[in-house]
Protein backbone atom coordinates (compact mmCIF):
# COMPACT_ATOMS: atom_id res chain seq x y z
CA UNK A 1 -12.23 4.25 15.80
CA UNK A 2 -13.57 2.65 12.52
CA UNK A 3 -13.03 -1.62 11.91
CA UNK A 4 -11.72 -1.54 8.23
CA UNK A 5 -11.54 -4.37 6.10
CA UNK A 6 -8.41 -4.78 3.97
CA UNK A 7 -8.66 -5.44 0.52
CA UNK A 8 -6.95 -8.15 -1.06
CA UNK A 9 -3.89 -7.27 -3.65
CA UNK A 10 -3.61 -8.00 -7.00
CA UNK A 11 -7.39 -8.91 -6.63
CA UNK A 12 -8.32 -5.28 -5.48
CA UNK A 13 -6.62 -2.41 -6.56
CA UNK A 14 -7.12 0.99 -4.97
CA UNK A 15 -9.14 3.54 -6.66
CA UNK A 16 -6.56 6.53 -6.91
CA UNK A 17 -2.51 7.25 -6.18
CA UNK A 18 -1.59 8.19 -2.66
CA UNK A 19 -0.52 6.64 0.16
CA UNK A 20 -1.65 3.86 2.05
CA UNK A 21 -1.35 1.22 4.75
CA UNK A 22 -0.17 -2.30 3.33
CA UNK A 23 0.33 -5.69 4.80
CA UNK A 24 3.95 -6.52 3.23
CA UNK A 25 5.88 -9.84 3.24
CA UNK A 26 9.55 -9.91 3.33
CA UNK A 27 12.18 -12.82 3.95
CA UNK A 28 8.86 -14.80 5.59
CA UNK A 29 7.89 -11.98 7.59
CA UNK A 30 4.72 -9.93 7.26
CA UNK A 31 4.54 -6.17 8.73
CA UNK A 32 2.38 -2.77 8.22
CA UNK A 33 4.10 -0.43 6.49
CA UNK A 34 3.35 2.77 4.07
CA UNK A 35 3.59 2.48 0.79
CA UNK A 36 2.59 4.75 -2.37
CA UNK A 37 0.17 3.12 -4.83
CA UNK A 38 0.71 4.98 -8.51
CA UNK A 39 -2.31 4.37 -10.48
CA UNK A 40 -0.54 5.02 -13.64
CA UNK A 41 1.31 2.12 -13.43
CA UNK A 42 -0.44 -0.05 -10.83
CA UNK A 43 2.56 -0.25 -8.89
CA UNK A 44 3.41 0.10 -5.58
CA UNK A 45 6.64 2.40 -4.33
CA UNK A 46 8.70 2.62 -1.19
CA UNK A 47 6.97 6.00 0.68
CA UNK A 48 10.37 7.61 0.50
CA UNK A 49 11.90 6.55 -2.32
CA UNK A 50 9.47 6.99 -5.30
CA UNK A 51 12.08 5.01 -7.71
CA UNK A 52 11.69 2.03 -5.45
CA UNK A 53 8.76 -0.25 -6.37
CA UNK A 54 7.96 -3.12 -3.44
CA UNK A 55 6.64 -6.57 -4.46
CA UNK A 56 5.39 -8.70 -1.46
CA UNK A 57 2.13 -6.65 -1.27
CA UNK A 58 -0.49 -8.64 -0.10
CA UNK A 59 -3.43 -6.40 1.23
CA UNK A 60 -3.85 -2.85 1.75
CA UNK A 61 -6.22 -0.37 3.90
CA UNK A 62 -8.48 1.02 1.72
CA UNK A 63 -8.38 4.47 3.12
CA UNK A 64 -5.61 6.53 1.73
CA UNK A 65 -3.22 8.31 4.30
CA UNK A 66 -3.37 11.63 4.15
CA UNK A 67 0.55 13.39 5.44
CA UNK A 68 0.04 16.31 7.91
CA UNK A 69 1.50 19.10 6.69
């Protein structure tokens, strides 16, 4: 098990598109959840639903999540 230290969000951006951990606050609540960072547009989408962009990110794991296939 590795200690990772979460990068801050807008400050930080991730290096390349994939998918990642993020710290997310909705309606006053903050949770984990995966989200895909696009590094076209510096955006980040709903994991399932590409047209979906979140706002509320607030930090994010710096390693990307890589799907088993």
């Amino acid at each position: 098990m590795r200690l990772v230290q979460w990068k801050q969000y807008p400050q930080c951006l991730p290096e390349e598109s994939g998918l990642y951990l993020v710290n997310w606050k909705l309606n006053n609540i903050y949770s984990n959840v995966l989200s895909f960072f696009d590094s076209n547009t510096k955006k980040w989408y709903d994991c399932y639903d590409r047209g979906k962009i979140i706002d509320g990110i607030n930090a994010f794991n710096p390693y990307k999540v890589v799907p088993f296939i």
